[in-house]
C-alpha atoms as a PDB file:
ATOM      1  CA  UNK A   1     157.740 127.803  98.867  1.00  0.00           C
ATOM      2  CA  UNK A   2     157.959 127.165 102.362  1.00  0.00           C
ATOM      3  CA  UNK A   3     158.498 131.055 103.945  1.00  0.00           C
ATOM      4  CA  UNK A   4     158.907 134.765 102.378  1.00  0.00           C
ATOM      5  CA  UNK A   5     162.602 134.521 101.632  1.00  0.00           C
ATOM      6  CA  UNK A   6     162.089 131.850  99.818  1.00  0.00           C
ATOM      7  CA  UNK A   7     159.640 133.567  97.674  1.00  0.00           C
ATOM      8  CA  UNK A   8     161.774 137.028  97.445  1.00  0.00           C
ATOM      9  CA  UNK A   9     164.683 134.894  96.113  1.00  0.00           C
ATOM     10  CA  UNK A  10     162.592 132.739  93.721  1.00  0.00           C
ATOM     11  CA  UNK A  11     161.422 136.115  91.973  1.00  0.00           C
ATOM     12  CA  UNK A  12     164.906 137.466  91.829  1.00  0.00           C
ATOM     13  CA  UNK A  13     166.704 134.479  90.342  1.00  0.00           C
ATOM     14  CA  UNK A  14     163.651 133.418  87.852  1.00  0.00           C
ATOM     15  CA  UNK A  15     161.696 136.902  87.375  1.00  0.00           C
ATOM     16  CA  UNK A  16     164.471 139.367  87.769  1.00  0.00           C
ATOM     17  CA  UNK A  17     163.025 141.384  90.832  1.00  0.00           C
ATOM     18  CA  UNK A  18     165.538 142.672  92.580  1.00  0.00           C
ATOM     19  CA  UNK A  19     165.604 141.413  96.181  1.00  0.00           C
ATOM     20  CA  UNK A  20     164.664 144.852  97.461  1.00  0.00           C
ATOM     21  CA  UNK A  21     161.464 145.489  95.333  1.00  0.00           C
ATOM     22  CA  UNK A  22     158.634 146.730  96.887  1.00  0.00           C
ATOM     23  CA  UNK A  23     156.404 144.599  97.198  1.00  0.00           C
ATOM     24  CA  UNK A  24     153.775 143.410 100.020  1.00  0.00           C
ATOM     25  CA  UNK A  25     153.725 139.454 101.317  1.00  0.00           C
ATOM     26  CA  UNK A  26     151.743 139.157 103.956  1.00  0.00           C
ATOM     27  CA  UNK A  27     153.993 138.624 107.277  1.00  0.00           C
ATOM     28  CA  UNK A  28     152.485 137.205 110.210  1.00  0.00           C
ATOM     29  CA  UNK A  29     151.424 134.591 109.018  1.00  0.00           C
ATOM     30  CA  UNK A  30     153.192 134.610 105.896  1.00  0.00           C
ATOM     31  CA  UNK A  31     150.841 132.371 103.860  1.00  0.00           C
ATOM     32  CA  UNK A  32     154.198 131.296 102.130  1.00  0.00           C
ATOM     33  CA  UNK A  33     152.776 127.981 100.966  1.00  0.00           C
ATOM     34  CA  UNK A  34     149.501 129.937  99.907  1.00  0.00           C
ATOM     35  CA  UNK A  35     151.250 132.142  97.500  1.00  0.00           C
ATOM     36  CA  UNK A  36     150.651 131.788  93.559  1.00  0.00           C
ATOM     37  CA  UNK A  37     152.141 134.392  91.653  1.00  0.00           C
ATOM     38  CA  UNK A  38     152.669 138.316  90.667  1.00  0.00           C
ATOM     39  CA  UNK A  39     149.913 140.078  89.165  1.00  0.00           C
ATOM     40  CA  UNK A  40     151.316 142.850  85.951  1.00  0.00           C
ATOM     41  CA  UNK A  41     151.646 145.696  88.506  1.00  0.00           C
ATOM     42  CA  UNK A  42     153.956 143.614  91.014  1.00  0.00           C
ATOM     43  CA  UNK A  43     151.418 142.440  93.819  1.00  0.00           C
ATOM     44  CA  UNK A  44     151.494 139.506  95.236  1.00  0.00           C
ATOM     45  CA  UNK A  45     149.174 137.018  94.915  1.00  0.00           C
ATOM     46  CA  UNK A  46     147.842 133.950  97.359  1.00  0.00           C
ATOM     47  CA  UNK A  47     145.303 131.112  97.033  1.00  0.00           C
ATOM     48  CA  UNK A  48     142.533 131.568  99.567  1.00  0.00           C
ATOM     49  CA  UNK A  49     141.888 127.786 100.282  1.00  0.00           C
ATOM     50  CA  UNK A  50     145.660 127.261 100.643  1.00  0.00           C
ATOM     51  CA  UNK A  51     145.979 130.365 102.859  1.00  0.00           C
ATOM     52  CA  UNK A  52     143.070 128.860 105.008  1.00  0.00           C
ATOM     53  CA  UNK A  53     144.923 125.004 104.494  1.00  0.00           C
ATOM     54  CA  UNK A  54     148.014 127.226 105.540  1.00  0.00           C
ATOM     55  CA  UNK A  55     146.343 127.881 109.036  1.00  0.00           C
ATOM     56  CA  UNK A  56     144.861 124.705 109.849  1.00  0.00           C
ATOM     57  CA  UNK A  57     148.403 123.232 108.834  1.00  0.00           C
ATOM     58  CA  UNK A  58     150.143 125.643 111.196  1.00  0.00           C
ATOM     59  CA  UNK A  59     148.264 126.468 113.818  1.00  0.00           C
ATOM     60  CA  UNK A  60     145.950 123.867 114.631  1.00  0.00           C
ATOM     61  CA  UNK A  61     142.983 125.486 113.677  1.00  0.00           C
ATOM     62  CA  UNK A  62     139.293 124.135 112.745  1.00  0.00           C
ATOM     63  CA  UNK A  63     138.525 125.270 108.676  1.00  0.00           C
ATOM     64  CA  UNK A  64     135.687 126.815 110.350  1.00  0.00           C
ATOM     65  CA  UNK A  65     138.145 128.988 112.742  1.00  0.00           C
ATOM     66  CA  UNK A  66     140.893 129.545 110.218  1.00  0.00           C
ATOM     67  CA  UNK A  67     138.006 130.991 107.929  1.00  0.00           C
ATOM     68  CA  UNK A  68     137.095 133.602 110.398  1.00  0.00           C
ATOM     69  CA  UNK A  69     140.818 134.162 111.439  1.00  0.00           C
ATOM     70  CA  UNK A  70     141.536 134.734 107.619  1.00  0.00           C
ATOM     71  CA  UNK A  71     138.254 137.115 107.058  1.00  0.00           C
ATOM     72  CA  UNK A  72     138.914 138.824 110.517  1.00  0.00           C
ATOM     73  CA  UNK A  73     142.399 139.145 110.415  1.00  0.00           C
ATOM     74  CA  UNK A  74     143.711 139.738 106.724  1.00  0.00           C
ATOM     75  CA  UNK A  75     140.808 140.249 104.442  1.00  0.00           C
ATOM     76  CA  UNK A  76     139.588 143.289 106.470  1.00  0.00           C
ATOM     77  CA  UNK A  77     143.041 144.328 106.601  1.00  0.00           C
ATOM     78  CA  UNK A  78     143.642 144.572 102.409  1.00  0.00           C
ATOM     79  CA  UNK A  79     142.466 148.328 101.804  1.00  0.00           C
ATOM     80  CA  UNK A  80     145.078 149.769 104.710  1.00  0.00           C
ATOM     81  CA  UNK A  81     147.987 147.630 103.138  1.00  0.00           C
ATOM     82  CA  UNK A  82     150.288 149.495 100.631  1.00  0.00           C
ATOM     83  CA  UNK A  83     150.323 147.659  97.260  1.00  0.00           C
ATOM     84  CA  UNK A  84     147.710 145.021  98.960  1.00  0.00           C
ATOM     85  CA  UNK A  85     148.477 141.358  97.729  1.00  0.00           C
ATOM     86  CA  UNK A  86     145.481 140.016  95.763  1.00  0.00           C
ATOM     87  CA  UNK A  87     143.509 136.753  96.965  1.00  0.00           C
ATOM     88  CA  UNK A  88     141.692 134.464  94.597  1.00  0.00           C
ATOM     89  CA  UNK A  89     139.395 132.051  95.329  1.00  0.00           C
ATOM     90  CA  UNK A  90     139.930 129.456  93.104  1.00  0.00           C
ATOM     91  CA  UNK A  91     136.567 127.655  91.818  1.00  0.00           C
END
């Protein structure tokens, strides 16, 4: 999915969200391409590598800079954020 209201309708026409659910996707940037799935308790959920992919795609950057963007700049960010969206590392 290319951007969050892409996502938002995707889980309201295939999952039956409704489109004003709570739930938390991350904004700016909105990782849309990075994101994988729901978890049970309605959080979102993104691919660390593609959110990283995401950044070098978007913005230009070195994996080396969109690594410390991404730890900097969202990870550190997850315990303020209601209903945090989960990251997994694939291995």
């Amino acid at each position: 999915m290319k951007n969050n209201d892409e996502i938002r309708k995707h889980l309201a026409d295939n999952l039956g969200y409704d489109t004003d659910f709570e739930f938390t996707l991350f904004e700016n940037p909105d990782y849309a391409p990075a994101f994988i799935g729901v978890t049970s308790d309605d959080r979102a959920v993104y691919d660390r590598n593609l959110m990283v992919k995401e950044l070098m795609d978007s913005d230009g950057m070195t994996e080396e800079d969109a690594l410390e963007f991404l730890e900097y700049n969202t990870l550190r960010a997850l315990p303020y954020i209601p209903n945090a969206p989960v990251i997994m590392t694939p291995v």
